[in-house]
Protein backbone atom coordinates (compact mmCIF):
# COMPACT_ATOMS: atom_id res chain seq x y z
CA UNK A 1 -6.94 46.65 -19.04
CA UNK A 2 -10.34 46.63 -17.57
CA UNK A 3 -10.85 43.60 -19.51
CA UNK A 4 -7.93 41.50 -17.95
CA UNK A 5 -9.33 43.38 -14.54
CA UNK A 6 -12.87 41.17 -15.09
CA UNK A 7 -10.86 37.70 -15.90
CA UNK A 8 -8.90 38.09 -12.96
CA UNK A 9 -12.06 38.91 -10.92
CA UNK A 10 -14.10 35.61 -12.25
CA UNK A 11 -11.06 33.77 -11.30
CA UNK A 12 -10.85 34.88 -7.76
CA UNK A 13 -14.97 34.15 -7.51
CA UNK A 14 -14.87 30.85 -9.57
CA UNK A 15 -16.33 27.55 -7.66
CA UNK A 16 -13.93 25.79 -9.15
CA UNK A 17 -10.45 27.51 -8.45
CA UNK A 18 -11.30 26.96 -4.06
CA UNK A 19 -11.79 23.26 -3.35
CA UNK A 20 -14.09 22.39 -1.23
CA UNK A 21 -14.75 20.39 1.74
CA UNK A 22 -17.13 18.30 3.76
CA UNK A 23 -17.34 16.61 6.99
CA UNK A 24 -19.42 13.41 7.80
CA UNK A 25 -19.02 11.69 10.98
CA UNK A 26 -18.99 8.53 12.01
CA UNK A 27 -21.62 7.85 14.45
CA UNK A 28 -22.33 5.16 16.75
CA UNK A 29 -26.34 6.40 16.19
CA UNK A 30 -28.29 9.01 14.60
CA UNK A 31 -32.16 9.19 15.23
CA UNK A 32 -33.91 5.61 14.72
CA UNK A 33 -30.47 3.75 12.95
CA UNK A 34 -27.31 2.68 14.84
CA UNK A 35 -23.64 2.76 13.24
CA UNK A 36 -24.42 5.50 10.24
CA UNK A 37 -22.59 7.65 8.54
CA UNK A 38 -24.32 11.73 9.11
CA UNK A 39 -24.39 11.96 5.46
CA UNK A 40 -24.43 9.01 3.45
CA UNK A 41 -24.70 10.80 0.01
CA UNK A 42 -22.32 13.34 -0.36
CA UNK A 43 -22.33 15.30 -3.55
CA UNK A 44 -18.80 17.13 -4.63
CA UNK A 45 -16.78 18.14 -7.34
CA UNK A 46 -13.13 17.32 -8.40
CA UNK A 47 -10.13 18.43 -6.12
CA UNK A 48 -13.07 18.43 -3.19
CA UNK A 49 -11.85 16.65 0.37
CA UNK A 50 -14.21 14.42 2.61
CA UNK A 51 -13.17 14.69 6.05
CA UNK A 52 -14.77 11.55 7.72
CA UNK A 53 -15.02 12.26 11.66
CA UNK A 54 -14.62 9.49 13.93
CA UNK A 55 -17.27 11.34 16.44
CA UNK A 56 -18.21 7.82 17.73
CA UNK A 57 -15.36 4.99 18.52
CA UNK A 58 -14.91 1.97 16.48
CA UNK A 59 -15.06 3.28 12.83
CA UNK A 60 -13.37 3.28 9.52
CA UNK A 61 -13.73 4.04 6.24
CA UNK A 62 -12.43 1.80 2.78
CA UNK A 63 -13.60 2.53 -0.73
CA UNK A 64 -15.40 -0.43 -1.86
CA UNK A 65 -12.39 -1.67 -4.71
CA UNK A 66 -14.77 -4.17 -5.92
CA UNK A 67 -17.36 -2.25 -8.41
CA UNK A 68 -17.44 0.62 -5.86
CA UNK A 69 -15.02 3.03 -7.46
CA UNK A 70 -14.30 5.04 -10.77
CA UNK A 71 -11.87 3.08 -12.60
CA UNK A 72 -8.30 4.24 -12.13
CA UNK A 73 -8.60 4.90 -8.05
CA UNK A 74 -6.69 3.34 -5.96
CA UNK A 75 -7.27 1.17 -2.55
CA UNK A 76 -8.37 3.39 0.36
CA UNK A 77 -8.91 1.96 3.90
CA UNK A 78 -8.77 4.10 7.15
CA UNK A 79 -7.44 3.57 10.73
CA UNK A 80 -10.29 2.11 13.35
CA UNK A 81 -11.16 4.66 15.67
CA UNK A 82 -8.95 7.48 14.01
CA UNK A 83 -10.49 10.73 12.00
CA UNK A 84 -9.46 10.26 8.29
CA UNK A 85 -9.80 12.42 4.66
CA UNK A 86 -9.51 11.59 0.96
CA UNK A 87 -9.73 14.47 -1.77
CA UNK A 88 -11.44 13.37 -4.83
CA UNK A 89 -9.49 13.68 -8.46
CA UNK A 90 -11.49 11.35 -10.37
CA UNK A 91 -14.95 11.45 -11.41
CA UNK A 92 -17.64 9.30 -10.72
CA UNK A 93 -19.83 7.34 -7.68
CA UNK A 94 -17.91 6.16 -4.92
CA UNK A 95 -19.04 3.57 -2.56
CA UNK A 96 -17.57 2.87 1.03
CA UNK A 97 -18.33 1.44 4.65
CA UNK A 98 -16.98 1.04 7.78
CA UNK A 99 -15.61 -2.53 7.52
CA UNK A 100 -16.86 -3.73 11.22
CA UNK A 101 -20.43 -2.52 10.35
CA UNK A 102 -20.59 -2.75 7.16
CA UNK A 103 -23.38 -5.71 7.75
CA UNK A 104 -25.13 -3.45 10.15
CA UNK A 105 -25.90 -0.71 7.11
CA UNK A 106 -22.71 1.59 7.28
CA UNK A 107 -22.48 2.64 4.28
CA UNK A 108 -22.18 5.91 2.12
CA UNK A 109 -21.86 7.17 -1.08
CA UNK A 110 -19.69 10.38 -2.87
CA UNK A 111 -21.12 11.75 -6.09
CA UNK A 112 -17.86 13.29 -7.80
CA UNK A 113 -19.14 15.90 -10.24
CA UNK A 114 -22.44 14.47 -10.70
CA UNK A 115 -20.41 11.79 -13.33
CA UNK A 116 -23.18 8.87 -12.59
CA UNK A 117 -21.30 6.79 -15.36
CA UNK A 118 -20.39 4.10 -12.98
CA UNK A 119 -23.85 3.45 -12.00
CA UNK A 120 -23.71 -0.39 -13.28
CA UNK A 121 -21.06 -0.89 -11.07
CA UNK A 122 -21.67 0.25 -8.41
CA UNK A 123 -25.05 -1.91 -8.55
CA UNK A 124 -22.71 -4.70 -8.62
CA UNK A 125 -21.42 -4.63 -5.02
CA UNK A 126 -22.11 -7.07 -3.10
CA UNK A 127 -23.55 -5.52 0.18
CA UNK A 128 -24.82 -7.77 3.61
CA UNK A 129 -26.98 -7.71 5.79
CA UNK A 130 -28.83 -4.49 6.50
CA UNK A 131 -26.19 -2.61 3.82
CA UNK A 132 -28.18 -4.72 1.16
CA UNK A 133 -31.68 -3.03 2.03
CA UNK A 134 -29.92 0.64 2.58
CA UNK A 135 -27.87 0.61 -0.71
CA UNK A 136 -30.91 -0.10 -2.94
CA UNK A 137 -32.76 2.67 -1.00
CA UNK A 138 -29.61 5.63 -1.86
CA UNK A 139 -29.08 4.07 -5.05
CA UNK A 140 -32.57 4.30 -5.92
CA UNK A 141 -31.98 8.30 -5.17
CA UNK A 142 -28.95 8.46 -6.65
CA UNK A 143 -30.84 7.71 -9.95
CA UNK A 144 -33.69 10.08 -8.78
């Protein structure tokens, strides 16, 4: 008895029975940088929800389908302007922007159970602008 008492008490205290979740927000500016996402490397882990918070107007979010995703997820793409979530099943590195400054360096990443198998890929996207700069700099930590 005391035995099934101490499984049922690791389940109740066991990371991975509660999901968790995590808010960035979609900002407008933040310190020296203008349109930037508060966190742009988010590490979670399987069943885990990213709230993104439109805090500033004018923002989205989409999952970068090209390279930028696990294999197997499908096409994500939020509402301008409008707070959004996606909970993460699959593992792996997920890259997004907000499509109308995506040039500008909006960009983020999710680390889904610290899987970096998609690494190669995700060096393939083809990022613009200021995103180009930004990506090899997170990427580069990614890898740390």
């Amino acid at each position: 008895m005391r035995y099934l008492l101490m499984i049922f008490i690791s389940l109740i205290f066991s990371k991975g029975l509660f999901a968790e979740d995590t808010t960035v927000e979609m900002l407008n500016k933040i310190e020296k940088r203008s349109m930037v996402f508060s966190q742009e490397i988010v590490r979670i882990n399987s069943g885990d929800t990213v709230f993104w918070k439109s805090t500033d107007k004018g923002h989205n979010v989409e999952l970068i389908s090209k390279n930028g995703v696990p294999e197997g997820v499908e096409k994500f793409k939020s509402k301008i302007g409008k707070d959004t979530e996606y909970t993460f099943t699959i593992p792996g590195i997920y890259a997004y922007w907000c499509v109308p400054h995506k040039t500008m360096g909006m960009i983020g990443f999710v680390i889904v159970d610290d899987d970096l198998s998609n690494l190669d890929s995700i060096k393939k996207v083809k990022f613009l602008g200021k995103s180009k700069k930004i990506a090899a700099t997170l990427i580069a930590e990614i890898e740390g």
